[in-house]
C-alpha atoms as a PDB file:
ATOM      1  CA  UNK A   1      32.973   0.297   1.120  1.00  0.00           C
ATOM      2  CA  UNK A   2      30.121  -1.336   3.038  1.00  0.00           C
ATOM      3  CA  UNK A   3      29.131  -4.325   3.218  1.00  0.00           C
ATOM      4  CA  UNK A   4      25.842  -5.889   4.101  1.00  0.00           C
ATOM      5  CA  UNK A   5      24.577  -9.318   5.478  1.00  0.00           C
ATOM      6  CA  UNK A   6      21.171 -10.420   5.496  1.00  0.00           C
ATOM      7  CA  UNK A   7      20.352 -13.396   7.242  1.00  0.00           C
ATOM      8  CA  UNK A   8      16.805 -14.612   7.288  1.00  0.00           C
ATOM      9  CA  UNK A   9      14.963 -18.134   9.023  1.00  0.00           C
ATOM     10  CA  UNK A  10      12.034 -18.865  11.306  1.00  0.00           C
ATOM     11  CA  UNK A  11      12.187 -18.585  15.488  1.00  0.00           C
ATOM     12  CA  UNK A  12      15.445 -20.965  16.866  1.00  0.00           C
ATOM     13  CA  UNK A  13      16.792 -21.681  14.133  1.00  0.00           C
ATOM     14  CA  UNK A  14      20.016 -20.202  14.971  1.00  0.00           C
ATOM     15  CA  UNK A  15      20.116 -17.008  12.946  1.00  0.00           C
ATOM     16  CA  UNK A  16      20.560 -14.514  16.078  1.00  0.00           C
ATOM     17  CA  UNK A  17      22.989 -16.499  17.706  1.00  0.00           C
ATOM     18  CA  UNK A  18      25.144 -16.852  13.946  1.00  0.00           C
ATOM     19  CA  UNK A  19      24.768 -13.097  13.443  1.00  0.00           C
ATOM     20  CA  UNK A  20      25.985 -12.014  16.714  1.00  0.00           C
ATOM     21  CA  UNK A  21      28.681 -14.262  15.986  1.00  0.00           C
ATOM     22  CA  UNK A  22      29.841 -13.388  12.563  1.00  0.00           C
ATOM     23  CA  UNK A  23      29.235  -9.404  13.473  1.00  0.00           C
ATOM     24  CA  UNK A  24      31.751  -9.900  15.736  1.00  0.00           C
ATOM     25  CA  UNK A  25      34.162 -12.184  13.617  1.00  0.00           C
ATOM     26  CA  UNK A  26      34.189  -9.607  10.601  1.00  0.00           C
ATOM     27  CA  UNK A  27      34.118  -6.090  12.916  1.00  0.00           C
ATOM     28  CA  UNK A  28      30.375  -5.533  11.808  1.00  0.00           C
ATOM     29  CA  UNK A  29      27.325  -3.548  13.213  1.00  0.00           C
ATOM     30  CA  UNK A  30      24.685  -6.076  13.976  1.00  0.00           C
ATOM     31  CA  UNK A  31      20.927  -5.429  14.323  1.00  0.00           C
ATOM     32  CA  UNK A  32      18.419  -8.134  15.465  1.00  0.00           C
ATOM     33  CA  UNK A  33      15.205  -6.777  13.591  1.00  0.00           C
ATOM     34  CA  UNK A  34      13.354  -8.973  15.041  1.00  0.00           C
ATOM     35  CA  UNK A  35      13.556  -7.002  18.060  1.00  0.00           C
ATOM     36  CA  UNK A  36      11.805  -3.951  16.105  1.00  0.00           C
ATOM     37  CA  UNK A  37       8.641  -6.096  15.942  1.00  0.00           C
ATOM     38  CA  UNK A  38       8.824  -7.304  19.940  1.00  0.00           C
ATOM     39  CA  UNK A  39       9.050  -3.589  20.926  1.00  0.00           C
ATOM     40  CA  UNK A  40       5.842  -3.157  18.453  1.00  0.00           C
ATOM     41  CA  UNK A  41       4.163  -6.154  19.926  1.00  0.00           C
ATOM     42  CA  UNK A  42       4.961  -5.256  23.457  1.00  0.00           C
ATOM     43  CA  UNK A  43       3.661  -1.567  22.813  1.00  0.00           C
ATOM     44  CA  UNK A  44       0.502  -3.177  21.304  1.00  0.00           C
ATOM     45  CA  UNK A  45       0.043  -5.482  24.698  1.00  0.00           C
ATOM     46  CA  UNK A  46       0.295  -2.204  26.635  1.00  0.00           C
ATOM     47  CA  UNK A  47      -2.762  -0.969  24.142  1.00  0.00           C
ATOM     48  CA  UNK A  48      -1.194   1.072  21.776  1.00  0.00           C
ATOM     49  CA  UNK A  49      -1.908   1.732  18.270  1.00  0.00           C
ATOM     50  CA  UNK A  50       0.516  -0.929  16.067  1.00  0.00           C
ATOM     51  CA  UNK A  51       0.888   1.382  13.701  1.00  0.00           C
ATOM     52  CA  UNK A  52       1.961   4.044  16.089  1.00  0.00           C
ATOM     53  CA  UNK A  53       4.089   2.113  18.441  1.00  0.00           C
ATOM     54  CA  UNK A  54       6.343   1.398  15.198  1.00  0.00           C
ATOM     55  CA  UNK A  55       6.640   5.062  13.930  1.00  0.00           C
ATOM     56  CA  UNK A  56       6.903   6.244  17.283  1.00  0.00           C
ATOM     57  CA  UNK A  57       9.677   3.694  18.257  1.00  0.00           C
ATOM     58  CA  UNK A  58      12.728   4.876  20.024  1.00  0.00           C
ATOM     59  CA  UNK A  59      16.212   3.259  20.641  1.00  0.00           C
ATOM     60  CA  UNK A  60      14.921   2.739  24.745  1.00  0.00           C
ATOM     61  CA  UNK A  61      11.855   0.546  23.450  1.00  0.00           C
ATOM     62  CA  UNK A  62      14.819  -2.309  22.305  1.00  0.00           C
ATOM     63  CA  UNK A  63      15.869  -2.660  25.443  1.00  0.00           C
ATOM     64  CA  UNK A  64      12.687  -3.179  27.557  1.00  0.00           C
ATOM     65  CA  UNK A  65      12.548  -5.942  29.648  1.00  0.00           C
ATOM     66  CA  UNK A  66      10.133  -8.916  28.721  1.00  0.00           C
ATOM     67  CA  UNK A  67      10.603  -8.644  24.904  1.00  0.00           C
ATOM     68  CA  UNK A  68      11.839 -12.563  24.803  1.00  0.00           C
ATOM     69  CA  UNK A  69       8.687 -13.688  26.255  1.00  0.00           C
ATOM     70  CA  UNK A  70       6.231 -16.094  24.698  1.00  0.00           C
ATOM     71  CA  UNK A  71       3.070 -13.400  23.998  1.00  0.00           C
ATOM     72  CA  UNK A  72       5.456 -10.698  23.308  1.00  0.00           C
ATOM     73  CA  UNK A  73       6.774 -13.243  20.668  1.00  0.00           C
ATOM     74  CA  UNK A  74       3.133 -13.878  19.208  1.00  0.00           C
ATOM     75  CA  UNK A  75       2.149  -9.761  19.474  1.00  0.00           C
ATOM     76  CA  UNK A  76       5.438  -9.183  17.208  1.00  0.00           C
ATOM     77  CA  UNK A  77       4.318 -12.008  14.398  1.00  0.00           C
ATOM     78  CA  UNK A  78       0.462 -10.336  14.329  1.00  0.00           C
ATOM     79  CA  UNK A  79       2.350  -6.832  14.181  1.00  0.00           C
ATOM     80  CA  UNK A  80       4.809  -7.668  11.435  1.00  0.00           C
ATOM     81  CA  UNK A  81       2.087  -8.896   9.175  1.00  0.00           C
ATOM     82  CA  UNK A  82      -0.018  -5.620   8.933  1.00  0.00           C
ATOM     83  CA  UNK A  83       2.161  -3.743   6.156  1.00  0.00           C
ATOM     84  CA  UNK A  84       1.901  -0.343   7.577  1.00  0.00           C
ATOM     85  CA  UNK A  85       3.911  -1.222  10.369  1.00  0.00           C
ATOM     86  CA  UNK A  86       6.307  -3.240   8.465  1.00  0.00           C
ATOM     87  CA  UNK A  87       6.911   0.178   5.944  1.00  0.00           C
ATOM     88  CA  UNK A  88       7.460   2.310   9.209  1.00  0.00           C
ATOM     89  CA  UNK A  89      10.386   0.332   9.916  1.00  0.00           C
ATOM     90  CA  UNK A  90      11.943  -0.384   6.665  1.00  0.00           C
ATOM     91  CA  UNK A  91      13.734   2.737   6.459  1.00  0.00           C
ATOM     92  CA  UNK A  92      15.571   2.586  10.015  1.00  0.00           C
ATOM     93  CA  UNK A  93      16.809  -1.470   8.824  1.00  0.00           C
ATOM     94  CA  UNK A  94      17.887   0.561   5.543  1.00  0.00           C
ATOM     95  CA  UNK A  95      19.747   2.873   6.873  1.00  0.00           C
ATOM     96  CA  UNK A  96      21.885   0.695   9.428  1.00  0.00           C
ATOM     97  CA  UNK A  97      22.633  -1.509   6.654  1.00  0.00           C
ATOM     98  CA  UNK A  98      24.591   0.792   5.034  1.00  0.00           C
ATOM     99  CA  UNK A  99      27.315   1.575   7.909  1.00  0.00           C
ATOM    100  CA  UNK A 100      30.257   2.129   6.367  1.00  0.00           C
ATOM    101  CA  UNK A 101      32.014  -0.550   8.982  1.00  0.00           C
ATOM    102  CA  UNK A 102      29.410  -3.612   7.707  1.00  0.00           C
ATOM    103  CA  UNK A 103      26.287  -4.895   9.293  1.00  0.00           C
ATOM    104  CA  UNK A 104      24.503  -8.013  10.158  1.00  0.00           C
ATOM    105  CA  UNK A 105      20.910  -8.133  10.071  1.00  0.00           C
ATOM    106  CA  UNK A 106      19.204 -10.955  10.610  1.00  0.00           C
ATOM    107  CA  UNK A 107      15.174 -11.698  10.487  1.00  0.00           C
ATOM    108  CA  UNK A 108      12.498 -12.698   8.073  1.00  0.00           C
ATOM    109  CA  UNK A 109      12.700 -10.285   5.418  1.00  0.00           C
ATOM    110  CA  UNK A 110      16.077  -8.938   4.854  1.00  0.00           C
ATOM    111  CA  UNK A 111      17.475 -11.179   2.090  1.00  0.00           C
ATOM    112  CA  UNK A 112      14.195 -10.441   0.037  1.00  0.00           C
ATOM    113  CA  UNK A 113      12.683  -7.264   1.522  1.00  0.00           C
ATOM    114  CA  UNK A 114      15.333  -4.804   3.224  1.00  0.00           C
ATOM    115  CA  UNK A 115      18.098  -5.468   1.405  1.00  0.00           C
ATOM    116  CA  UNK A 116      17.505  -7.211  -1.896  1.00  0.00           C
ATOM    117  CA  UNK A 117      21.468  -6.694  -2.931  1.00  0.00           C
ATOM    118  CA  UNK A 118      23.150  -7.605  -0.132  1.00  0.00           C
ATOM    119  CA  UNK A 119      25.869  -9.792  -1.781  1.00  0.00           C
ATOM    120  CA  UNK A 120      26.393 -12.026   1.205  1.00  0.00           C
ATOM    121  CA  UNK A 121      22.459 -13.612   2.019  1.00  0.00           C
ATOM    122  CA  UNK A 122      21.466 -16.857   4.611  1.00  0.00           C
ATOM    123  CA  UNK A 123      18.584 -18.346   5.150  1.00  0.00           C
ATOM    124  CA  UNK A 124      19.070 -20.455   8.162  1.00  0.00           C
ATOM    125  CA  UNK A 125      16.405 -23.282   9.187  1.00  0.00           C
ATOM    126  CA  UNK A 126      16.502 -26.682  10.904  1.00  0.00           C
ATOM    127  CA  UNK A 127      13.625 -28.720  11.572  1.00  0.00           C
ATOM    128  CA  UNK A 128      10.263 -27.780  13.815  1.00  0.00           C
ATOM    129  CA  UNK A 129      11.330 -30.722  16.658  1.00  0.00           C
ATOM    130  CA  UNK A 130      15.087 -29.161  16.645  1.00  0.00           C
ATOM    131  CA  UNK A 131      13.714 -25.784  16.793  1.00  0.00           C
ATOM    132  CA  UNK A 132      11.633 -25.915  19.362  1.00  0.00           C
ATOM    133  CA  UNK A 133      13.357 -28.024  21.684  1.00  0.00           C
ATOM    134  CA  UNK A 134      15.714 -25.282  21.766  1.00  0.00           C
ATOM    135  CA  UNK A 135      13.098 -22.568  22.323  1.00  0.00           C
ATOM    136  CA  UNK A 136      11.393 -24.976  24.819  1.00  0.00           C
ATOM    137  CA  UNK A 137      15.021 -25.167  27.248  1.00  0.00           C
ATOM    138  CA  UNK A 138      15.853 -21.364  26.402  1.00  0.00           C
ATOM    139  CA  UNK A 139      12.359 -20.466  28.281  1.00  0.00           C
ATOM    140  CA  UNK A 140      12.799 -23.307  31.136  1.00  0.00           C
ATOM    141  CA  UNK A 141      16.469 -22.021  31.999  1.00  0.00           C
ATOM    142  CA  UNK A 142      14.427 -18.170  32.055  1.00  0.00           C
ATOM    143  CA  UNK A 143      12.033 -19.898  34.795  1.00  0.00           C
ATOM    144  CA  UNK A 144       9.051 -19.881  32.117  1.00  0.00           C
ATOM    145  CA  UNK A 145       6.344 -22.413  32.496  1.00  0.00           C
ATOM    146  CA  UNK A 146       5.572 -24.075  29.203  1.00  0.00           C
ATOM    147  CA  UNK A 147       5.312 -27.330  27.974  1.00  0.00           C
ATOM    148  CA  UNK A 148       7.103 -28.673  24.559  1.00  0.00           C
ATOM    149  CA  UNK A 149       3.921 -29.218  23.109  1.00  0.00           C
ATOM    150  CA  UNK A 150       2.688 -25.846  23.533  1.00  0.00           C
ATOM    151  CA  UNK A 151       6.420 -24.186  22.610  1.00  0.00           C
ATOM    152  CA  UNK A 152       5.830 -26.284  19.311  1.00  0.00           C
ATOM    153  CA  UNK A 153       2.357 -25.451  18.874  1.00  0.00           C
ATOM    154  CA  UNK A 154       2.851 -21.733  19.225  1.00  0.00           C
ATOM    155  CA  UNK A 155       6.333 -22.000  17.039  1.00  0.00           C
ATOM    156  CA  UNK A 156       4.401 -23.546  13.990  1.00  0.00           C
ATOM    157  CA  UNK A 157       1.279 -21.536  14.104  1.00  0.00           C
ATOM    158  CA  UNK A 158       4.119 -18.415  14.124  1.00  0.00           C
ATOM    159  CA  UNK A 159       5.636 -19.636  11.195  1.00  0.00           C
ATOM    160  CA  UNK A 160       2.762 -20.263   8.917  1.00  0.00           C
ATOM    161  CA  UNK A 161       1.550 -16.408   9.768  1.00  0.00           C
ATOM    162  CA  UNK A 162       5.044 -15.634   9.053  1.00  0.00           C
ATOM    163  CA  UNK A 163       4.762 -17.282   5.376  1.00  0.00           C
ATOM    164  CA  UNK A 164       1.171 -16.928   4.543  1.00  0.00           C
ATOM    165  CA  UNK A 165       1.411 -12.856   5.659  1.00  0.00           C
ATOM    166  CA  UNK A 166       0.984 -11.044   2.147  1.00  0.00           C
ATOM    167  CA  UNK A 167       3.680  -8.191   3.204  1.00  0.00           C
ATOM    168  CA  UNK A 168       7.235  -9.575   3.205  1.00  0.00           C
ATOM    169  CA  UNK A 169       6.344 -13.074   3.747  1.00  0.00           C
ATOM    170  CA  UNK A 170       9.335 -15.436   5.463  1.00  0.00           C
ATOM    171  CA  UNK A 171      11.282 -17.202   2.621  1.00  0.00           C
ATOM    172  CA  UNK A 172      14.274 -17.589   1.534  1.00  0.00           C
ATOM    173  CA  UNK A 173      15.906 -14.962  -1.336  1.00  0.00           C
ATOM    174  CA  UNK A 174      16.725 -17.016  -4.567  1.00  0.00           C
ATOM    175  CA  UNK A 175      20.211 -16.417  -4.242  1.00  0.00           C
ATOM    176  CA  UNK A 176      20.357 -17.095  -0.725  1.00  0.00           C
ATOM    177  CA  UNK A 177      22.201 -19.546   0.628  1.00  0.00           C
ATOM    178  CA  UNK A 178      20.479 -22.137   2.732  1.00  0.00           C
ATOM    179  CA  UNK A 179      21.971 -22.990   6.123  1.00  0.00           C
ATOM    180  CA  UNK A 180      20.679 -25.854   7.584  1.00  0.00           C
ATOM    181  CA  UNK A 181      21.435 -26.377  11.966  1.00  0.00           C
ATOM    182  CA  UNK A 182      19.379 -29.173  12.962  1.00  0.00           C
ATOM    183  CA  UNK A 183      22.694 -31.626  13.029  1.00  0.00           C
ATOM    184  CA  UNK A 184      25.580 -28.725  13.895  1.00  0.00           C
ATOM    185  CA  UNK A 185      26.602 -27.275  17.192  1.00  0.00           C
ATOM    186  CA  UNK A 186      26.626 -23.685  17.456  1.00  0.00           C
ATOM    187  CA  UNK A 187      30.603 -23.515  17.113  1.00  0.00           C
ATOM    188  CA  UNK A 188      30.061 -25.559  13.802  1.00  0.00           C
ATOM    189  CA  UNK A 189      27.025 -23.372  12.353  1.00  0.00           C
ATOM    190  CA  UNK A 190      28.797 -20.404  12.617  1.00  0.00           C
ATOM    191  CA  UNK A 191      32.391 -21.737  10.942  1.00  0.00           C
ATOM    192  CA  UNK A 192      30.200 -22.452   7.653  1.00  0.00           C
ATOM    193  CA  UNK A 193      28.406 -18.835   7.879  1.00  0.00           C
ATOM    194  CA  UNK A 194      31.405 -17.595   7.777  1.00  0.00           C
ATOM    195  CA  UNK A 195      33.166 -19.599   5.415  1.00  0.00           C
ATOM    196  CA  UNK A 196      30.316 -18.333   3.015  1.00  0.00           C
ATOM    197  CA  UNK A 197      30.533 -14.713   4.122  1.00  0.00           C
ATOM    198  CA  UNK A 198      33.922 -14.666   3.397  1.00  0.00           C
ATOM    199  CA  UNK A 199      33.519 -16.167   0.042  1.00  0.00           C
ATOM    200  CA  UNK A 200      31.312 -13.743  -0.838  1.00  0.00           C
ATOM    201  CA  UNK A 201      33.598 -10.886   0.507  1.00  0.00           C
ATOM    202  CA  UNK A 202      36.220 -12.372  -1.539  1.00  0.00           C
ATOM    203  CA  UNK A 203      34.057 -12.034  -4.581  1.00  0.00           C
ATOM    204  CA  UNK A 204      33.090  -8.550  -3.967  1.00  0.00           C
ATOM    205  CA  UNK A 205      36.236  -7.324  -3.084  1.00  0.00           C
ATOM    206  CA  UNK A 206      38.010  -8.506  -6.011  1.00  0.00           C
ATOM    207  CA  UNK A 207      35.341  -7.923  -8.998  1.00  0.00           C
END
């Protein structure tokens, strides 16, 4: 029996770094979707077609080098709001999250968009200062020049494209459960996503 995860938040907040870790706690597949849009967004900085670039994407694209950058970043959050793009991809996230072995997928619409039943859903978030002081170090130790201002000026003009776009908008599912980082370590963020995956589990597995 699968068994799906969908864990949704803005930039930082934690959500890759919990998924990668839970995937590997519970034996799961785990797929960073937001790395679907930053091979879209780097296609489209290259001049291609947005539309296109996400039809046409291949398994290669995800591991081009340069998709962590700051404009890459900004190129995936204009991509992800034009819905034709955003329907191209839907049915590759679909598909993964049924692997008989479980999957993770974390990004901005899986809880509400990709995979509405998922019984185990997070929506992880901590503040904008936390957030992008953590973005703002992640580039310096890559040798990126940036300032915090700017990291936190690009991070909140991402996030209220993210929630404004009309297809898929960033927000939590109703029956999500909210995971808030700004005060936890990374050791202590991922004990309580799992503690509620395996609640849910537990619940599934013994309806």
């Amino acid at each position: 029996m699968s068994f799906a995860v969908a864990i949704d938040g803005p930039a930082a907040a934690g959500k890759g770094t919990i998924s990668r870790a839970v995937a590997a706690h519970f034996g799961f597949a785990h797929l960073d979707t937001g790395l679907l849009y930053r091979a879209v967004g780097a296609c489209v900085l290259e001049g291609r077609d947005p539309v296109e670039a996400a039809r046409m994407l291949a398994p290669a694209d995800l591991e081009r080098d340069g998709l962590r950058s700051p404009a890459v970043a900004q190129a995936a959050s204009k991509v992800a709001a034009i819905a034709d793009v955003r329907a191209a991809l839907v049915e590759f996230q679909r598909a993964f999250a049924t692997r008989a072995e479980g999957a993770v997928l974390d990004g901005r619409d899986i809880g509400t968009v990709i995979c509405p039943d998922a019984p185990a859903k997070l929506f992880v978030t901590a503040s904008d200062t936390v957030r992008a002081r953590r973005r703002y170090r992640e580039l310096v130790e890559k040798g990126i020049e940036t300032t915090f201002e700017e990291v936190l000026a690009d991070m909140c003009a991402r996030d209220a494209r993210d929630r404004a776009r009309s297809s898929a908008p960033l927000k939590p599912a109703e029956d999500a459960v909210m995971l808030d980082t700004s005060q936890l370590g990374i050791d202590e963020a991922v004990a309580e996503a799992i503690r509620i995956i395996e609640a849910r589990r537990a619940r599934v597995f013994t309806a």
